[in-house]
Each structure stands twice: as structure tokens, then as C-alpha cells.
Protein backbone atom coordinates (compact mmCIF):
# COMPACT_ATOMS: atom_id res chain seq x y z
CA UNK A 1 -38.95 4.74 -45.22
CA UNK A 2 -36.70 5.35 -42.61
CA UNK A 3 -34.87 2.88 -40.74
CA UNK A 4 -34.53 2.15 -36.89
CA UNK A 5 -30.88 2.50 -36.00
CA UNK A 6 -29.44 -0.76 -34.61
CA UNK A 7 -29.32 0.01 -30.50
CA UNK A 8 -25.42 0.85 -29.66
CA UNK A 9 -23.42 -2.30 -28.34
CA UNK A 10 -21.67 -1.33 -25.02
CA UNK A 11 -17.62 -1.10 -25.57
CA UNK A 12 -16.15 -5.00 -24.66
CA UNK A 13 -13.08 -3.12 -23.27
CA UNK A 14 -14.94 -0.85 -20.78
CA UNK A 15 -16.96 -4.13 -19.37
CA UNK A 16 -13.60 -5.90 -18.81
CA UNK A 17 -11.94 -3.04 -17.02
CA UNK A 18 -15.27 -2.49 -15.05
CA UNK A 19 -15.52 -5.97 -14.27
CA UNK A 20 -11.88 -6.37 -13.73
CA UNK A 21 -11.58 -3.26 -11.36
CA UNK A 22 -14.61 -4.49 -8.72
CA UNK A 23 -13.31 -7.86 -9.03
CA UNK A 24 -9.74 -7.18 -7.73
CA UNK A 25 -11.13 -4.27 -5.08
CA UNK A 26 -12.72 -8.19 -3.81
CA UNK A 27 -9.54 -9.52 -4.29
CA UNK A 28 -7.56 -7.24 -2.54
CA UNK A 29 -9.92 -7.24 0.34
CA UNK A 30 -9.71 -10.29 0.87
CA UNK A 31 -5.76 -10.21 0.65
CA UNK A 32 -5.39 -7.16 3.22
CA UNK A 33 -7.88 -8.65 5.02
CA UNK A 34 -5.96 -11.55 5.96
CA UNK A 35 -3.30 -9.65 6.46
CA UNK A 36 -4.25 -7.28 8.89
CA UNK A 37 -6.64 -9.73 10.63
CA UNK A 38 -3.45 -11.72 12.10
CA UNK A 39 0.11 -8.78 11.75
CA UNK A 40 -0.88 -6.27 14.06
CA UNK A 41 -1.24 -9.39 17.20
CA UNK A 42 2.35 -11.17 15.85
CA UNK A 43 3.55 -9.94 19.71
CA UNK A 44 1.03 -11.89 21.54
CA UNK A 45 1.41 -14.77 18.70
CA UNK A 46 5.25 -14.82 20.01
CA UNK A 47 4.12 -14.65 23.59
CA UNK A 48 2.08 -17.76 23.29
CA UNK A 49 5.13 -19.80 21.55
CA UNK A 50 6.83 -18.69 24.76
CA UNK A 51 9.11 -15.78 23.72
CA UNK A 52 9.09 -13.63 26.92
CA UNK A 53 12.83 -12.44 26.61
CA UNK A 54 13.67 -9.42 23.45
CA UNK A 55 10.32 -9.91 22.35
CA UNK A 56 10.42 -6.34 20.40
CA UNK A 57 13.79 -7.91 18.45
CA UNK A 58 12.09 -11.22 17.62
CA UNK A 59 8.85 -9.11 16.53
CA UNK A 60 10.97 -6.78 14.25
CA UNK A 61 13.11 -9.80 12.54
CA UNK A 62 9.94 -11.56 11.55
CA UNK A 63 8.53 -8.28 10.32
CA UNK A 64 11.95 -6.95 8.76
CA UNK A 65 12.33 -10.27 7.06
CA UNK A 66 9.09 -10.58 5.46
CA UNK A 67 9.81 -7.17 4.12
CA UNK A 68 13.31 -7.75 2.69
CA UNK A 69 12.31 -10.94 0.96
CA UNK A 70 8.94 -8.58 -0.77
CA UNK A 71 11.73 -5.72 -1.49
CA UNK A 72 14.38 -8.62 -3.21
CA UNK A 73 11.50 -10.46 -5.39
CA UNK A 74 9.06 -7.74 -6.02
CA UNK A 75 11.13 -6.53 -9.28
CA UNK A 76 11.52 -10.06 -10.50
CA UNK A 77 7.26 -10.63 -10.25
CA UNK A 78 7.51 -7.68 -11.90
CA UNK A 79 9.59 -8.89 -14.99
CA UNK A 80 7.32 -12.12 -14.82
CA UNK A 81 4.99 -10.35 -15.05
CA UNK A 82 5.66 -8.26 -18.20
CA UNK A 83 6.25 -11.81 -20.18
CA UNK A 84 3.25 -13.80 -18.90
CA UNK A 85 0.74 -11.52 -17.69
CA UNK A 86 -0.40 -9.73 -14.70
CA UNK A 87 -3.08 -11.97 -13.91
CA UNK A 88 -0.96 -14.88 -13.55
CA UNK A 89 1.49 -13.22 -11.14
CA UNK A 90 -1.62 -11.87 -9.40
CA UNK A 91 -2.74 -15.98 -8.90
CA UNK A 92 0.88 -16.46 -7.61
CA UNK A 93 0.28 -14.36 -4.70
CA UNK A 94 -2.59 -14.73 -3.69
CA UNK A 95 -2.05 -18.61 -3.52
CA UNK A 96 1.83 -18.65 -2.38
CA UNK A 97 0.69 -16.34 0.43
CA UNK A 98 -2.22 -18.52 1.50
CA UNK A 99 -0.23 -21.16 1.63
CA UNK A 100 2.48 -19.74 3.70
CA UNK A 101 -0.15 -19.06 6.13
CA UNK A 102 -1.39 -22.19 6.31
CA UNK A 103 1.74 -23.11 7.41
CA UNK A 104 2.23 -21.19 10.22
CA UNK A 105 -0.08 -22.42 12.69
CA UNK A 106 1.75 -25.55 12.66
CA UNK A 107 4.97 -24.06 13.16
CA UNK A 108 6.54 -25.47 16.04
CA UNK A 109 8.45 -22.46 17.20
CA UNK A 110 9.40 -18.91 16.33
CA UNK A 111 12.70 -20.10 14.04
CA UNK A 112 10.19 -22.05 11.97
CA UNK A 113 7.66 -19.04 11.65
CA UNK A 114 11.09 -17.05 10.51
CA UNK A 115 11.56 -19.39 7.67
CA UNK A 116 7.94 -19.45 6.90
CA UNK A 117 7.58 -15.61 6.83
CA UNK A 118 11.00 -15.69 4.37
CA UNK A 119 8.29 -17.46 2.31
CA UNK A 120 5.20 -15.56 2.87
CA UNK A 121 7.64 -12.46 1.91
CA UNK A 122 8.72 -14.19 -1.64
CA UNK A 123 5.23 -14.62 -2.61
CA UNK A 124 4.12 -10.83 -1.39
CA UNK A 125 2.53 -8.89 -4.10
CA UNK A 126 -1.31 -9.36 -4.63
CA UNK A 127 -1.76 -5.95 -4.31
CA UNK A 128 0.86 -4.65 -6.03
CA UNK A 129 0.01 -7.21 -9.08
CA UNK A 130 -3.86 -6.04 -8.84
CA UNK A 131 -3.05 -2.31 -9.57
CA UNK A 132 -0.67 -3.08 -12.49
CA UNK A 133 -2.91 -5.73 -13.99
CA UNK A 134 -5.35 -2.84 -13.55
CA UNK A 135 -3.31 -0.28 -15.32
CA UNK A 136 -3.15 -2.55 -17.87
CA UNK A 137 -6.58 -3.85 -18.79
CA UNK A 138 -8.14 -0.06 -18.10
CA UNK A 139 -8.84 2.83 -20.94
CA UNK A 140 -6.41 5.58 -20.19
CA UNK A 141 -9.28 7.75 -20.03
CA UNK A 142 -10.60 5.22 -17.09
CA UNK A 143 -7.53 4.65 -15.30
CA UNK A 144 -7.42 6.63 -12.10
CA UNK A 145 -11.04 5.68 -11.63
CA UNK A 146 -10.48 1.60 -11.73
CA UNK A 147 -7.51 2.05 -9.57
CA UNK A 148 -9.15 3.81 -6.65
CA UNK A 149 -11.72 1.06 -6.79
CA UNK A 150 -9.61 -1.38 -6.46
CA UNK A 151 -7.62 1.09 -3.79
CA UNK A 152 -10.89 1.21 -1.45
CA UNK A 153 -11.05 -2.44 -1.51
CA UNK A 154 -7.48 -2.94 -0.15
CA UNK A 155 -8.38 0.20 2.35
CA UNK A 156 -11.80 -1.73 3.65
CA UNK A 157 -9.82 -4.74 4.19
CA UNK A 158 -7.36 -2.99 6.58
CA UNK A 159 -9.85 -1.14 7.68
CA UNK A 160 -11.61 -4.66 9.07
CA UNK A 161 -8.61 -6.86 9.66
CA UNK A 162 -7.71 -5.73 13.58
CA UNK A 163 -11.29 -6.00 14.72
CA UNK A 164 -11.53 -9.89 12.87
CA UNK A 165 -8.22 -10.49 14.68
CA UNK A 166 -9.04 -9.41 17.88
CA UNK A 167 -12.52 -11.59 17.65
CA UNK A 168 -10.65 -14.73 16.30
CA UNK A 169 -8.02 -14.01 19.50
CA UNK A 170 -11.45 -14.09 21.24
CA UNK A 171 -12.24 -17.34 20.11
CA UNK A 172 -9.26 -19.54 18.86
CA UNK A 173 -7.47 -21.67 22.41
CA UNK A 174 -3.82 -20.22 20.77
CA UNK A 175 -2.66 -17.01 19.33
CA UNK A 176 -1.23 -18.82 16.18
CA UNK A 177 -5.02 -19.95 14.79
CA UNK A 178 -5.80 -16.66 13.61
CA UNK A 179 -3.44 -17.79 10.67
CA UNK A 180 -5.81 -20.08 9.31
CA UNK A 181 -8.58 -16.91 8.65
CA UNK A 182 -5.34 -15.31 7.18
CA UNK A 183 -5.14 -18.15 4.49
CA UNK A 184 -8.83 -18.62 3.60
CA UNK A 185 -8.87 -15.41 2.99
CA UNK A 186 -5.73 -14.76 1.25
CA UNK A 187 -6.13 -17.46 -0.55
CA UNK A 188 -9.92 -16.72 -1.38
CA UNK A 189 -8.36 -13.67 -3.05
CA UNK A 190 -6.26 -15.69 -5.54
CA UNK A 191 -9.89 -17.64 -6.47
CA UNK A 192 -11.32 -14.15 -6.95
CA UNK A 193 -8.17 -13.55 -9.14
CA UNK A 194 -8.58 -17.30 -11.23
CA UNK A 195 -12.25 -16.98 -11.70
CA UNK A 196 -13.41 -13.67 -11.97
CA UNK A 197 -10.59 -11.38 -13.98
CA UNK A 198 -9.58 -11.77 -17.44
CA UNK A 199 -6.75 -10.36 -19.65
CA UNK A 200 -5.25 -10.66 -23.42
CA UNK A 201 -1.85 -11.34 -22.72
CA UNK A 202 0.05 -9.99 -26.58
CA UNK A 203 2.70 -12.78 -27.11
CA UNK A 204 6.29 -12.36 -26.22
CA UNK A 205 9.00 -12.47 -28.35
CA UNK A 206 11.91 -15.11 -27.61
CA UNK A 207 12.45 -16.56 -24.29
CA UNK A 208 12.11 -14.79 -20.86
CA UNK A 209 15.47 -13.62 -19.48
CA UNK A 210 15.66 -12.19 -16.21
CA UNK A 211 17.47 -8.99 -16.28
CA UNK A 212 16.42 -7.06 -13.37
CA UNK A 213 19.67 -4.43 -13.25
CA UNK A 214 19.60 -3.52 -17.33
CA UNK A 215 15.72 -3.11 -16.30
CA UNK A 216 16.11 -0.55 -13.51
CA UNK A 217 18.65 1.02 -15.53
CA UNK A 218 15.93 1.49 -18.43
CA UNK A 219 13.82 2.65 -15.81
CA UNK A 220 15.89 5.28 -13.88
CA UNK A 221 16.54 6.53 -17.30
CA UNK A 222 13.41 8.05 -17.76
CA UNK A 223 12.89 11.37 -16.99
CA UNK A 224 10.65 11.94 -13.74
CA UNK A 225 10.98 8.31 -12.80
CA UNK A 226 13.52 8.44 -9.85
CA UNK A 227 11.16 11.30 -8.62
CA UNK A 228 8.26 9.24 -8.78
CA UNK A 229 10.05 6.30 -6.92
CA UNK A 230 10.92 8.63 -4.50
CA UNK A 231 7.54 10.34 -4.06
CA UNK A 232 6.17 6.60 -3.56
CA UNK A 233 8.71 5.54 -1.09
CA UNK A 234 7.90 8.70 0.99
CA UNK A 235 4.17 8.26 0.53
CA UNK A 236 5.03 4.43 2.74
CA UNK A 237 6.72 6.06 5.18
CA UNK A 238 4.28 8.70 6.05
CA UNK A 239 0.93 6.99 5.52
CA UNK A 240 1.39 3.14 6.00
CA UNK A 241 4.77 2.86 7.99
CA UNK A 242 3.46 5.07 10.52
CA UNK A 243 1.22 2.54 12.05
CA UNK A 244 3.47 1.03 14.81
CA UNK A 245 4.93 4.40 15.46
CA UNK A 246 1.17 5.56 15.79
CA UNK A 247 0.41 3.31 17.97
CA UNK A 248 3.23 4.00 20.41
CA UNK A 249 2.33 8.08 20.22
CA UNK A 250 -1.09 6.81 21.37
CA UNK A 251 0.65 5.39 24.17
CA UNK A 252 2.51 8.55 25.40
CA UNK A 253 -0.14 10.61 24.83
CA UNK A 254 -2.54 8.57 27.20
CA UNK A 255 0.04 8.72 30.19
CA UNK A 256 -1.43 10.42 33.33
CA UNK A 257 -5.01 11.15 31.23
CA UNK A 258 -7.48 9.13 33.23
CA UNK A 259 -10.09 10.54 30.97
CA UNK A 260 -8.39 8.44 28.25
CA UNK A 261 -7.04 5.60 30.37
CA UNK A 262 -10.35 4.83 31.33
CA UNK A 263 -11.35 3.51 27.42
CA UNK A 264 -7.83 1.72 27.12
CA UNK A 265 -5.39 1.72 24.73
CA UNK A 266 -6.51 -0.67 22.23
CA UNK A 267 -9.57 1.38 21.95
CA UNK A 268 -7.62 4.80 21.05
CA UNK A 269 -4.98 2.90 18.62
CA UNK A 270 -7.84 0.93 16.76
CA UNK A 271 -9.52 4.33 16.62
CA UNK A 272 -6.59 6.46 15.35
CA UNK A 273 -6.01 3.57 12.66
CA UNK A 274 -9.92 3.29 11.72
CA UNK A 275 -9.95 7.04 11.46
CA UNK A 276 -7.64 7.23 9.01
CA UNK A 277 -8.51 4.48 6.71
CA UNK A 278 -12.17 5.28 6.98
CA UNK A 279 -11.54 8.51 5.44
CA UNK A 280 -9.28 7.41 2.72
CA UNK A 281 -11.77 4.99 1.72
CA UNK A 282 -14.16 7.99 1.55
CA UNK A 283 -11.33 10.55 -0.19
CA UNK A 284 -10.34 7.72 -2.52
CA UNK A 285 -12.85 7.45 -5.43
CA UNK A 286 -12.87 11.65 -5.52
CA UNK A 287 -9.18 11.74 -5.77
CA UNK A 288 -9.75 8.75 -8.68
CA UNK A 289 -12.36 10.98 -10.56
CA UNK A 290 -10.19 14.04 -10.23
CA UNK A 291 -6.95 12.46 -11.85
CA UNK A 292 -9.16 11.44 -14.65
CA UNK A 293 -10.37 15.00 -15.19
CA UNK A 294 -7.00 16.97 -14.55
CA UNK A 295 -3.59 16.17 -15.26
CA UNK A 296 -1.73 13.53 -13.18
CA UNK A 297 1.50 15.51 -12.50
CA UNK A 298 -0.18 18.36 -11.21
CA UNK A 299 -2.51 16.12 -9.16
CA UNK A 300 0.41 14.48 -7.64
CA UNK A 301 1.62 17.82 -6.71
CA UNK A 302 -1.61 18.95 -5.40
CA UNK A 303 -1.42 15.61 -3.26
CA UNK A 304 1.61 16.47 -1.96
CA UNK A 305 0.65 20.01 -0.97
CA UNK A 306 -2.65 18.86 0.63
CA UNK A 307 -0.07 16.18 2.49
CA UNK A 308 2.36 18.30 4.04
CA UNK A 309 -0.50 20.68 5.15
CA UNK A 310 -2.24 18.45 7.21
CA UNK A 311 0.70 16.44 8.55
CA UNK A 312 1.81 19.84 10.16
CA UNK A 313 -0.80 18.75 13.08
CA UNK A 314 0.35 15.39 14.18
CA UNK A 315 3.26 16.74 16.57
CA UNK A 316 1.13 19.49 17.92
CA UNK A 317 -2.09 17.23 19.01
CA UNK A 318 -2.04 16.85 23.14
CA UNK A 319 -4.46 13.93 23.28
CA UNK A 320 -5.85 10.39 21.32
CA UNK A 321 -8.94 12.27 20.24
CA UNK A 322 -6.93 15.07 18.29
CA UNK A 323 -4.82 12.35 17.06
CA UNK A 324 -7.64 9.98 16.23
CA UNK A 325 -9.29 13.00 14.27
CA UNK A 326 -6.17 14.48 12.92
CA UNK A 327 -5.44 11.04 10.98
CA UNK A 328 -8.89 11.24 9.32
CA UNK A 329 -7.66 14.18 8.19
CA UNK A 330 -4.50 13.18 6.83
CA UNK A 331 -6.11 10.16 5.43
CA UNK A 332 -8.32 11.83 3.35
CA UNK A 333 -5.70 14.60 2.12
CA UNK A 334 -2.92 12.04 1.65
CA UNK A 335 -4.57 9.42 -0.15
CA UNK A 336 -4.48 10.61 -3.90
CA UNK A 337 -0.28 10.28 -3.75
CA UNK A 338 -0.24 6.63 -4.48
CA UNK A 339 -2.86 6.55 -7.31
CA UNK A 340 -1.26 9.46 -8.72
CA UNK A 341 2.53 7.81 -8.64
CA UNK A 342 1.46 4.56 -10.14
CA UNK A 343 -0.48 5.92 -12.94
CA UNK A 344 2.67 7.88 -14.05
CA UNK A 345 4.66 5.57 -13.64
CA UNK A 346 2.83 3.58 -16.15
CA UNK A 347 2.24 6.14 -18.53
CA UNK A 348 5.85 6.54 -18.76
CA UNK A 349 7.41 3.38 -18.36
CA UNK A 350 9.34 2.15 -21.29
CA UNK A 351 7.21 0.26 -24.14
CA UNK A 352 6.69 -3.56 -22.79
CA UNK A 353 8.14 -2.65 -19.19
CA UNK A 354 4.67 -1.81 -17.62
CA UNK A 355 4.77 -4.25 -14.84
CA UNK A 356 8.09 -3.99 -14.45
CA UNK A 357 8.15 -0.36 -13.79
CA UNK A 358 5.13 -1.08 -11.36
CA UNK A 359 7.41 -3.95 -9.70
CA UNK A 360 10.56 -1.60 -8.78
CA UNK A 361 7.85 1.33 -7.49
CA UNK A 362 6.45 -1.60 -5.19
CA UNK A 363 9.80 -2.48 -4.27
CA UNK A 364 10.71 0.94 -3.09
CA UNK A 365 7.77 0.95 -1.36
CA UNK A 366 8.65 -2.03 0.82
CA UNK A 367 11.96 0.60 1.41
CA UNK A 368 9.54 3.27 2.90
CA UNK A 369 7.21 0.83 4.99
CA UNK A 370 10.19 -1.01 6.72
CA UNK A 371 12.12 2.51 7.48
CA UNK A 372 9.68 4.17 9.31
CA UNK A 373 9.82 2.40 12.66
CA UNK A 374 13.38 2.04 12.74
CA UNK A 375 13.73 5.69 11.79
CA UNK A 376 11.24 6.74 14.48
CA UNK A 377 13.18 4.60 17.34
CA UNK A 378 16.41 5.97 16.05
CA UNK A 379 15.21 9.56 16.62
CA UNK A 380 13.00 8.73 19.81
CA UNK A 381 15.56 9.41 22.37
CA UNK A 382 16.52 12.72 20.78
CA UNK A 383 13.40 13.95 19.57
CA UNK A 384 10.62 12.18 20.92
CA UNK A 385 7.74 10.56 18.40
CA UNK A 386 7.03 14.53 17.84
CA UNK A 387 10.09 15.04 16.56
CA UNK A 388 9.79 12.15 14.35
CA UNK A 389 6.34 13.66 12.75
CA UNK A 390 8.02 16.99 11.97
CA UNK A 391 10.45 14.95 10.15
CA UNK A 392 7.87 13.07 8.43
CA UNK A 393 6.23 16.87 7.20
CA UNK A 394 9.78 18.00 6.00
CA UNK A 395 10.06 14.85 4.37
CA UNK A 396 7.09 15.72 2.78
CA UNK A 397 7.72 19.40 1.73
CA UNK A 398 10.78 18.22 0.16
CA UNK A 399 9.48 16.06 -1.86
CA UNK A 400 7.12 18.41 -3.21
CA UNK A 401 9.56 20.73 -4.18
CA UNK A 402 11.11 18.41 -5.92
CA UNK A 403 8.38 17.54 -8.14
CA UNK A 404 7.73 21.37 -8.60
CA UNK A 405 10.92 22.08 -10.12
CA UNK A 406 12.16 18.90 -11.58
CA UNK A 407 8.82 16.83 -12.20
CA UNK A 408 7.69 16.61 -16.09
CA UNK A 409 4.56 18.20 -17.04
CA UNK A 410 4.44 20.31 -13.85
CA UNK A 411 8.12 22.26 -13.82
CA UNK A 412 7.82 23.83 -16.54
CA UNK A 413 4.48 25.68 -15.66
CA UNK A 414 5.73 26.15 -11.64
CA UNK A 415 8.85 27.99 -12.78
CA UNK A 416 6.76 29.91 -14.99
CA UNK A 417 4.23 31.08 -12.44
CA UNK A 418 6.88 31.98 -9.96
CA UNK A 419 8.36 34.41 -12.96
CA UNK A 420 5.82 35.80 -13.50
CA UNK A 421 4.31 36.30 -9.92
CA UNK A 422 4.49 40.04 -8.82
């Protein structure tokens, strides 16, 4: 008599990555959420605490500060990390930061918000700590798809941050109460992280020494690494740096347009930014499924290439509509760098160093997000904002030849079709 086979049990490892992945895309809405809900308005915060005088100087010390502090810690989360878990580091930041902001609307002036944002800047790193925990918890079969889950959430949440902002600016009597919807929220994202993620941390051998140099070192050492570093510092630069510098091109593109002047700026700047996040949100879960079906180095270059070719438009557009749909463009074709770079740079990190590796990637990150705008008003007066896009596209086409002819897993078949090409 034949028997009824037992129904199969779903795989406990592909529920936790599954639950894992949608519960940090939460988290990390909430966190960029926050985030974006009160940065982009930190000139009319200013304003309000009466800074009238070098208000551009005092905007880019709180801003360069907060990023400094991210760029001098990140690593050492990183090696934290790699002893205690990802999902405790992950907690840290998303309750450090939502405390920080707590703080701030009860600074009394802008040297106290300077300290505070030193603060905000040392906790930094939900994000960052959501992909690697990620990494870690996913099938390698599943990875790129869990990481442009949680990807999209982060892109929703700055996707929806300005327009909250603006309404709480609507509603709060002074500039510095949007903060408090930048805690709950940021904070909200470190319950999300407590309550709703799980991981097997493996026990660590000895005691936790912080030894951030000897780690980079281990790091650097690896062949492709510095590449990928470098790809992932560009990728900052080019896609999330931009913003500011975006914002100003909308500016000089609107002068003496009355068809244009008549919607306003923040209209055409909250357009050109929506545009482009919209789409990557779209592009993102494609470019996920595609790195798990093909292999990662050659989807990083194919990132690259798709890139370069459609920043090639952004200095030739004459008006905020071309702009506006030029970025949706770019958004969508520019998108699959970052998943692409940080699932390398797992694969390859050295055995135990996972989060670590992750940490100094973030790190350089912070190096490409803070360059951008001084880059862009360095080359202003000689250039123009145009001149500083070209840049950004040659920035870009170096870096993919680069990876063509030095990358592992993709040089080696590059050089070869360029033999053998007719």
C-alpha cells in the first residue's frame, strides 16, 4: 500500500531572510524617512535660530560635520559589528540617531545643533547596518533580491521625506519641530529593528579588539577590493551627492523661463528629485533579480555602462522638464551599482570580516556624498554646473574601465573579447 509523502516543510532559512529583508526595507523607511523629512529645510531651520549672516558656511559645517563623524566611526560599527552581530549595531542606530534628534529641537542655538549633529553623525549607519545584516542572514542564491528590497524601502523613504517636511514646516510655529517627526521615525526604525529581525550570531573567539588599520589593510589586500571601494565612492558622488548641486542647476536653468518661473522652484527641484527616486524604486527589484541570475562582476560593469550612457544628458538638457525626466532616467540606469558593489564586497571579504568590509565601503561612501558639492562649487566659476556633470560622466567612464581591465571575474573575459574582436 503506498504511502502519502509527508507535505515538504518550507526552508527556516529562506523565511528568516524573507522576513528579515521586508522588515528592514520598514526599517530603513522609516530611517530615511526621518531623514529627509527635516535635511533638505536645515537653511530655513538656521534662519529661524536667527543666522542671517554666511548662512551657506553654517549650512555646510553642520552638514560636513555630520558626515566626517559617519566617515570616522562607520569602520569601527563595522568591526562591532563583526563580533556582536549586525542586528545589534543596526538597534544602535536607529536609537542613537533618534535620540540625537530629539535633541535638537531644544537646542538653544546653532553651536549646540553643531555638537548635536557631531552626535547624530557617530550614531549614522542604520542603513548601512540593514544591508550587511542582510548580506548576512540571506542565501547566496537570494542575495541581490533581499537587498533591493530592503534598497526600495530606503528609496520610498527619500522619496517621501521633502513633501512630510514641507507639510510639518506647514504646520509646526518653528522650523526646528520638524525634528521631533525625524526621531519618531528614526527611532520607530530601531523598534522595527528590536522586534521584528532576527539573527544567529556564531560566537567569537577571545575578546573584541579594535583594530581598524590591520583591518583595512586585510581588506585592501584583496584583489578587486580597492576597485570596488572606488566604484562605490563614485556611485555617491554621482547619484546621491548630486542633490544640492541638482537643485542649484534647477535654479539656473529656470532664469528668464517664465514658463517655468510660473510653477516655482520648489516645484521643479522636488520634481527632478522625485523623478529620480521614483524610478530607482521601480529599476531596483529588476536590477536585484538580474544579479541573482547573472554574474555580479559583469552586472556591475553593465551598471556602469548603462551609467555613463545616460549621464551624458545632464549637461546638454536646456530646461527643468528635460532635467526632471533625464534623472528618471539616470535613476533607473544607475541604480544596480550599489547592490552590485556591496554584494561583492561581501562575497569577497576576508572570512569573519563581513561587516567590516561593508563598514569601510560605507565609509568611503560618506567620502563620495560629502565631495560632490564642494567639488561642484570648486569648478562652478570655471565650468559652470555643466561642466561639473561632464566631470561626473568621465568620472564614470573611468571607472568602468577600470573594472574592465582590472576587475576579477570580468578582466579576464574583456581582454579576451577585445583580442579576439575583428
Amino acid at each position: 500500500m503506498a504511502t502519502l509523502a509527508a507535505p515538504s516543510q518550507p526552508d527556516p532559512a529562506e523565511r528568516v531572510w524573507r522576513s528579515n529583508a521586508y522588515a528592514l526595507a520598514a526599517g530603513c523607511m522609516c530611517s530615511s524617512l526621518g531623514f529627509t523629512c527635516s535635511w533638505p529645510f536645515i537653511p530655513i531651520i538656521l534662519q529661524d535660530l536667527g543666522i542671517t549672516r554666511h548662512l551657506e558656511a553654517w549650512v555646510g559645517g553642520l552638514v560636513g560635520s555630520f558626515f566626517v563623524m559617519s566617515f570616522l566611526l562607520t569602520p569601527v560599527w563595522g568591526a562591532l559589528a563583526d563580533h556582536f552581530g549586525k542586528r545589534t549595531l543596526t538597534m544602535r542606530a536607529g536609537f542613537g540617531m533618534g535620540a540625537g534628534f530629539a535633541l535638537l529641537p531644544l537646542a538653544p542655538n546653532v553651536w549646540a545643533m553643531l555638537a548635536i549633529f557631531l552626535l547624530i553623525g557617530a550614531a549614522n549607519g542604520y542603513i548601512p547596518g540593514a544591508l550587511a545584516m542582510t548580506a548576512s542572514t540571506t542565501p547566496v542564491r537570494y542575495i541581490g533580491r533581499a537587498m533591493a528590497i530592503v534598497q526600495m524601502g530606503g528609496l520610498v523613504g527619500t522619496a517621501l521625506g521633502p513633501a512630510l517636511g514641507a507639510l510639518m514646516l506647514s504646520l509646526v510655529a518653528r522650523g526646528q519641530d520638524v525634528f521631533w517627526a525625524s526621531a519618531a521615525l528614526t527611532l520607530l526604525a530601531g523598534a522595527i529593528a528590536l522586534l521584528l529581525t532576527r539573527e544567529e550570531v556564531a560566537p567569537q573567539p577571545g575578546r573584541f579588539q579594535l583594530t581598524v588599520l590591520r583591518d583595512l589593510g586585510a581588506c585592501l589586500r584583496v584583489r578587486g577590493m580597492p576597485l570596488l571601494y572606488l566604484a562605490n565612492s563614485v556611485f555617491a558622488m554621482t547619484y546621491m551627492g548630486s542633490a544640492t548641486v541638482v537643485s542649484l542647476y534647477v535654479l539656473s536653468l529656470m532664469s528668464g523661463e517664465p514658463a517655468f518661473l510660473e510653477r516655482g522652484a520648489p516645484f521643479w527641484i522636488g520634481s527632478a528629485t522625485l523623478a529620480m527616486t521614483l524610478a530607482s524604486i521601480v529599476a531596483a527589484y529588476g536590477w536585484g533579480r538580474l544579479l541573482d541570475r547573472a554574474r555580479v562582476p559583469h552586472g556591475l560593469a553593465l551598471a556602469l555602462g548603462t551609467a555613463f550612457v545616460s549621464s551624458l544628458a545632464l549637461p546638454l538638457v536646456g530646461d527643468p522638464l528635460q532635467l526632471t525626466l533625464v534623472r528618471a532616467v539616470i535613476g533607473a540606469l544607475t541604480v544596480g551599482i550599489q547592490p552590485s558593489v556591496l554584494r561583492l564586497v561581501k562575497e569577497q571579504s576576508p572570512p569573519g570580516m563581513e561587516a567590516r568590509a561593508l563598514g569601510f565601503a560605507a565609509a568611503v561612501q560618506m567620502i563620495g556624498n560629502g565631495s560632490a558639492p564642494v567639488l561642484a562649487g570648486a569648478l562652478a566659476p570655471l565650468a559652470g554646473l555643466r561642466g561639473y556633470f561632464a566631470l561626473n560622466s568621465a568620472l564614470l567612464l573611468a571607472m568602468l574601465a577600470l573594472w574592465l581591465l582590472r576587475g576579477p571575474g570580468v578582466a579576464r573575459t574583456w581582454r579576451r573579447a577585445v583580442g579576439e574582436a575583428p
